[in-house]
Protein backbone atom coordinates (compact mmCIF):
# COMPACT_ATOMS: atom_id res chain seq x y z
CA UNK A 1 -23.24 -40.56 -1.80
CA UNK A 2 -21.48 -43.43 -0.46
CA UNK A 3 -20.50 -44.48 -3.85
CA UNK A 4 -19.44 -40.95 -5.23
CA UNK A 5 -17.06 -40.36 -1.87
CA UNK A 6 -15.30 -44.16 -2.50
CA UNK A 7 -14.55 -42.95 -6.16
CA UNK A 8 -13.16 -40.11 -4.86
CA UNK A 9 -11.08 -41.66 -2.56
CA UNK A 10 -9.71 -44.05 -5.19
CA UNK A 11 -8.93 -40.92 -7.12
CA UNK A 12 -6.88 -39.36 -4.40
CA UNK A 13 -4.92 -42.45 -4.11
CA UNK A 14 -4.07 -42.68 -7.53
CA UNK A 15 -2.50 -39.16 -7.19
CA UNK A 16 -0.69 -39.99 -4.51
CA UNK A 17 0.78 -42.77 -5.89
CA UNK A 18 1.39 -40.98 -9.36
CA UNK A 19 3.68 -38.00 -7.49
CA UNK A 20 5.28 -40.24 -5.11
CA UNK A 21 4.35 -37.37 -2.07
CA UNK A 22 3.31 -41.28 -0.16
CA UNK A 23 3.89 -44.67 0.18
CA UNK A 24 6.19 -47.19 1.55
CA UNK A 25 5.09 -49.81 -1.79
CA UNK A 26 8.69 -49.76 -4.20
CA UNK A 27 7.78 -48.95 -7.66
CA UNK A 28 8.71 -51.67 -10.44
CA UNK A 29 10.31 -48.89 -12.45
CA UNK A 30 13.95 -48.50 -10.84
CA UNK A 31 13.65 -44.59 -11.36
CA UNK A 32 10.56 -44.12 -8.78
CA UNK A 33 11.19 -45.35 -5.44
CA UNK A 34 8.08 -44.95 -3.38
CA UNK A 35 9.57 -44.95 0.26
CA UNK A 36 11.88 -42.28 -0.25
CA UNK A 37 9.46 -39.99 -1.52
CA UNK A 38 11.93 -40.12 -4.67
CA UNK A 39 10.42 -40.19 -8.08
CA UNK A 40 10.98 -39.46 -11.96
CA UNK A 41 7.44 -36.94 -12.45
CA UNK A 42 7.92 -38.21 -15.94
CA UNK A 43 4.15 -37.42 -15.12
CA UNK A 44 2.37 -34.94 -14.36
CA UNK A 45 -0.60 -36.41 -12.03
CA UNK A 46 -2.74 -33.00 -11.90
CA UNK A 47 -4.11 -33.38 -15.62
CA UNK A 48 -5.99 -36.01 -14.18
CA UNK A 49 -7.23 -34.23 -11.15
CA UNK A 50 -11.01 -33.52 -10.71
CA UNK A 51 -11.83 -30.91 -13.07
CA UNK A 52 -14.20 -29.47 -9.82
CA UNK A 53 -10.29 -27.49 -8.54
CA UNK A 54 -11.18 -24.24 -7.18
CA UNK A 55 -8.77 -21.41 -9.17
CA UNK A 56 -9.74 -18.24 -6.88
CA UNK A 57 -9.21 -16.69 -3.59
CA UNK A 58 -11.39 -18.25 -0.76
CA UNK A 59 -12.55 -16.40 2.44
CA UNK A 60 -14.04 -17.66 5.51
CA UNK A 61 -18.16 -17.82 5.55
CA UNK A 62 -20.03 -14.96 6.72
CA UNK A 63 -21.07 -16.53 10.19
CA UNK A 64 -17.71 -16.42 11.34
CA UNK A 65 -17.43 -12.65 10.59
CA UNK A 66 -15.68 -11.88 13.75
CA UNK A 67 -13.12 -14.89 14.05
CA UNK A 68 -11.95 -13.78 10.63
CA UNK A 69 -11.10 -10.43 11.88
CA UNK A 70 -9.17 -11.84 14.45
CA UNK A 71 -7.48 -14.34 12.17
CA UNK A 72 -6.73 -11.57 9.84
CA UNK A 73 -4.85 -9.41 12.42
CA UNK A 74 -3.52 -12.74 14.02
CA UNK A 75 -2.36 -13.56 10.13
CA UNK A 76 -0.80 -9.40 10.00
CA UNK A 77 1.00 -10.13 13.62
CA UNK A 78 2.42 -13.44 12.15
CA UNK A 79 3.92 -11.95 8.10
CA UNK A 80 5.85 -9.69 10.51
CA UNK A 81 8.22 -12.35 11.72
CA UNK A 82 8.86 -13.90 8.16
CA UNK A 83 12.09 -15.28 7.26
CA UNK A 84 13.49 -13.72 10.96
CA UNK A 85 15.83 -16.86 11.53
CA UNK A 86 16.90 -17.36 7.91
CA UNK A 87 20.70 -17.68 7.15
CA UNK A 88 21.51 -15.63 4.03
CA UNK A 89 24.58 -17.83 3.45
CA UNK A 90 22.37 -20.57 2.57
CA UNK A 91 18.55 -19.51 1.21
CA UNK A 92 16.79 -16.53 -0.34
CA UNK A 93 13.75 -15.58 2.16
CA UNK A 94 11.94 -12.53 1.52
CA UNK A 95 9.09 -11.67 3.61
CA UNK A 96 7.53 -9.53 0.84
CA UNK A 97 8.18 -12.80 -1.65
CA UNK A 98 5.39 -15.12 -0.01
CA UNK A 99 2.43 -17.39 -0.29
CA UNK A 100 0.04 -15.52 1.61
CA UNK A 101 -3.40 -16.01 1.75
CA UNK A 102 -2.32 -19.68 1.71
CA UNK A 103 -6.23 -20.84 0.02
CA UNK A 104 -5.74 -19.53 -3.00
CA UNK A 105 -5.57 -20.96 -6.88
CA UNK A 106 -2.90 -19.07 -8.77
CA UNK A 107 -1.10 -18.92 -12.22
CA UNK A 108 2.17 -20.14 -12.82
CA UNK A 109 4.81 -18.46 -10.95
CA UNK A 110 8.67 -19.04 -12.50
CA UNK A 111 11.62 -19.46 -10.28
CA UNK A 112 15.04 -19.93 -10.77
CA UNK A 113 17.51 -21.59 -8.04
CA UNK A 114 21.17 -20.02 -7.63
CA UNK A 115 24.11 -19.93 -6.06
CA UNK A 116 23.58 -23.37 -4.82
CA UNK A 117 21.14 -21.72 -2.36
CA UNK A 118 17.69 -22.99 -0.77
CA UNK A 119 14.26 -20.71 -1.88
CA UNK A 120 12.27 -20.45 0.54
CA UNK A 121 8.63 -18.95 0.84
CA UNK A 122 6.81 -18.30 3.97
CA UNK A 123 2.99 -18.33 4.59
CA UNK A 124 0.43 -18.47 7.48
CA UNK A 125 -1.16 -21.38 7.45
CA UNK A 126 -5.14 -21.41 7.28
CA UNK A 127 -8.14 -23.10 7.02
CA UNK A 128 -12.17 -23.04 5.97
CA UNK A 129 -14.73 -25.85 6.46
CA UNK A 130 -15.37 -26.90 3.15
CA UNK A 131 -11.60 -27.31 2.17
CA UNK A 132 -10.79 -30.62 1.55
CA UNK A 133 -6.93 -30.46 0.16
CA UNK A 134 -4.80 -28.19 -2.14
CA UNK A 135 -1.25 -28.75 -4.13
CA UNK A 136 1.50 -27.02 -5.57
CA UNK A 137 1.52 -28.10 -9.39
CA UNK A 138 4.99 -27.98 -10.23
CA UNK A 139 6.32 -27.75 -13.92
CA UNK A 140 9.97 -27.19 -15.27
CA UNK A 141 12.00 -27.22 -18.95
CA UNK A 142 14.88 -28.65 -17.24
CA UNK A 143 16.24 -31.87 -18.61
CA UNK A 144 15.72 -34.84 -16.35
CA UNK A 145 19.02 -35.39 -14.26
CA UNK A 146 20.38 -39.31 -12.98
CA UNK A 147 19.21 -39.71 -9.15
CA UNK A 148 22.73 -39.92 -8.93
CA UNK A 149 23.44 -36.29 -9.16
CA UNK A 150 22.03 -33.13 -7.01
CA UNK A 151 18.13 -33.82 -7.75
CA UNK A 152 15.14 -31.37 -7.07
CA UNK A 153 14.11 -31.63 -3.31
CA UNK A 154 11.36 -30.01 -1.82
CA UNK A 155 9.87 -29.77 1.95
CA UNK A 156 7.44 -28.18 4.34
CA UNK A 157 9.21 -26.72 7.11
CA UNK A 158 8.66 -24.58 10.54
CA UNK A 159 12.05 -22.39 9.89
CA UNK A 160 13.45 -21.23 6.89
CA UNK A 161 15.51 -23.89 5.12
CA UNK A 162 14.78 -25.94 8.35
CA UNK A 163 14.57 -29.80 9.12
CA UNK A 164 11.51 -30.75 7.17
CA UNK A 165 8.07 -30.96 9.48
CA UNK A 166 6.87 -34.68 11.01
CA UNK A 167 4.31 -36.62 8.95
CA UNK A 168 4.27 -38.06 5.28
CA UNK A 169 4.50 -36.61 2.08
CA UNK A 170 6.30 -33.67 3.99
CA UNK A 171 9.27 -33.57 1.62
CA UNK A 172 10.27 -35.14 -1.87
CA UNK A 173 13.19 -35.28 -4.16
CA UNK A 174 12.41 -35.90 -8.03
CA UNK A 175 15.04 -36.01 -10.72
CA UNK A 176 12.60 -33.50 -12.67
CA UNK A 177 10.55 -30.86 -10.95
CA UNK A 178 7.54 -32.28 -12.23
CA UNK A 179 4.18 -33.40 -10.50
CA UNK A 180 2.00 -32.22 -7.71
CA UNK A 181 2.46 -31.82 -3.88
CA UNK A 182 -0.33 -32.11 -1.92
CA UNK A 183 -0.91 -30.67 1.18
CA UNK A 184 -4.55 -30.76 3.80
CA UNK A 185 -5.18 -29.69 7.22
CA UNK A 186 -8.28 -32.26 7.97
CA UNK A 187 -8.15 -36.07 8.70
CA UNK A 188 -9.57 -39.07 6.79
CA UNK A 189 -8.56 -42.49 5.37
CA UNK A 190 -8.43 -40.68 1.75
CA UNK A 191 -6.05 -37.92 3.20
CA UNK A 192 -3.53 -40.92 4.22
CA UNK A 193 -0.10 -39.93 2.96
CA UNK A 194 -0.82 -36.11 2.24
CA UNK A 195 1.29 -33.87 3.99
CA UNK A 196 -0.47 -33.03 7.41
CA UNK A 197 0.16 -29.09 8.31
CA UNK A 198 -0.76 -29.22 11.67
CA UNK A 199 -2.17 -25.95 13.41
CA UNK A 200 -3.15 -22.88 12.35
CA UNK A 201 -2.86 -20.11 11.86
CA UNK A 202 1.36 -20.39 12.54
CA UNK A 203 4.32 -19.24 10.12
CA UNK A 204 5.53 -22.61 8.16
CA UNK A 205 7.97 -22.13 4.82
CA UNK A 206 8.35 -24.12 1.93
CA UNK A 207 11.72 -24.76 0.73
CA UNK A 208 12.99 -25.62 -2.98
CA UNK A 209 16.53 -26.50 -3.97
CA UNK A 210 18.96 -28.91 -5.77
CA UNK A 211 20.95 -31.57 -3.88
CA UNK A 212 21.91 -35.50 -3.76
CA UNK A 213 19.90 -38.04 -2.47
CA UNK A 214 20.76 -39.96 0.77
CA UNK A 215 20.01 -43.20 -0.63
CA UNK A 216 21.89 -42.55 -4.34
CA UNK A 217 24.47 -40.31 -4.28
CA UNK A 218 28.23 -41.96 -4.57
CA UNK A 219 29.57 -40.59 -1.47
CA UNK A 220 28.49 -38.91 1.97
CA UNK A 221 25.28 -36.78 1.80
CA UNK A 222 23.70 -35.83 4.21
CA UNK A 223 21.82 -32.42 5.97
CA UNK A 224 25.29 -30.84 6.52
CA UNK A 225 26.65 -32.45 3.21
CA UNK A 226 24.19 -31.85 0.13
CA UNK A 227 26.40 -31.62 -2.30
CA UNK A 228 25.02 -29.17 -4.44
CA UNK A 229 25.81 -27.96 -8.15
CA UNK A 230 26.22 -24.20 -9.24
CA UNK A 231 24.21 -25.15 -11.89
CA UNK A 232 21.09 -22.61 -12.35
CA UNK A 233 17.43 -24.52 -11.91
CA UNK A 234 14.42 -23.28 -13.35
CA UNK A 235 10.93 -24.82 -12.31
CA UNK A 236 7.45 -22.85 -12.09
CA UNK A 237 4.87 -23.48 -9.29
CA UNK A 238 1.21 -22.74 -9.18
CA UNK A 239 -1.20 -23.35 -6.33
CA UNK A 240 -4.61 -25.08 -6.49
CA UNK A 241 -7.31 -25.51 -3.33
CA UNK A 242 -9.91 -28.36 -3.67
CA UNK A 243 -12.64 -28.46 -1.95
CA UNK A 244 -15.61 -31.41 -0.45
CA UNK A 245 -17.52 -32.68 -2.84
CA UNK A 246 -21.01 -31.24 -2.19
């Protein structure tokens, strides 16, 4: 068992390292830069991902029958205040448009980013025993950009369109959205550099758009000073759960 859990943790690792969600180890390649959570996704880390990812619904086990009936009207009390502080001005949040129940393996969902605007989707954050991590698998037909230009950027947040949540792996830019984010709720050596969500059950968002890099673009960019295109972006999402080895 020993053996099987170090292979796995080797295999995390890799993935990490492959979608650039970690690290503070510069790449050799001068397109994937490692401590700014920056990278190419020329690609796409989940087709080597354990072939053991859950692709359905999950639900809590039956001995905590009662908790989950709290949880669930905890969950009802929480969807109520989606998107309540979101500025219209600068992101599309609709509480209708969200990814609730957050354990879940889905299809590919397509998206398409506007009017130099933010997307944002809300969800209650949750949590069973046996979950180990999951990850948005991102794909998109758009043509790879210079990190030079207004670049994919995605980030967990506790507002909509909000400053990006504590921890690592808690935000990326990519010049193609193209790779995995990963995402756990439980501790561990082979968890290191996954984006930590912290309590639950709470409202957290996760936030999509196009803008410059700090560290690249030719001028001042910044939070207040992104720098965006008008330029339409399309990129598809699908969500995955993976769960302890048994």
């Amino acid at each position: 068992m020993a053996l099987f859990l170090q292979k796995k943790t080797v295999t995390i690792l890799s993935l990490l390292f492959m979608t650039a969600c970690t690290g503070s180890e510069k790449s050799t390649d001068t397109h994937e830069v490692k401590d700014t959570g920056f990278t190419d996704n020329t690609n796409d880390s989940a087709t080597t991902a354990d072939s053991a990812i859950a692709n359905e619904d999950t639900a809590e086990t039956s001995e905590d029958t009662n908790s989950n009936e709290e949880t669930e009207d905890t969950v009802e009390d929480i969807a109520q205040e989606y998107c309540a502080d979101n500025n219209p001005e600068l992101a599309d949040c609709d509480p209708n448009v969200n990814y609730d129940p957050w354990i879940a393996g889905t299809g590919e969902v397509h998206y398409w980013i506007r009017e130099q605007k933010t997307l944002v989707f809300p969800f209650t954050t949750a949590d069973v025993p046996d979950l180990w991590y999951g990850y948005l698998q991102l794909t998109s037909p758009e043509v790879a950009v210079d990190r030079t230009e207004d670049i994919f950027h995605g980030w967990f947040s506790e507002t909509p369109n909000g400053p990006v949540i504590e921890g690592e792996g808690c935000e990326w830019y990519t010049t193609s959205a193209e790779g995995s984010i990963y995402w756990t709720f439980k501790e561990g050596d082979e968890l290191i550099g996954i984006c930590h969500l912290g309590a639950y059950p709470r409202t957290m968002y996760v936030n999509f758009e196009t803008r410059c890099h700090p560290d690249y673009f030719d001028g001042l960019c910044d939070d207040e000073n992104k720098n965006k295109s008008d330029r339409v972006y399309q990129f598809d999402v699908s969500r995955r759960v993976k769960y302890y080895p048994e």
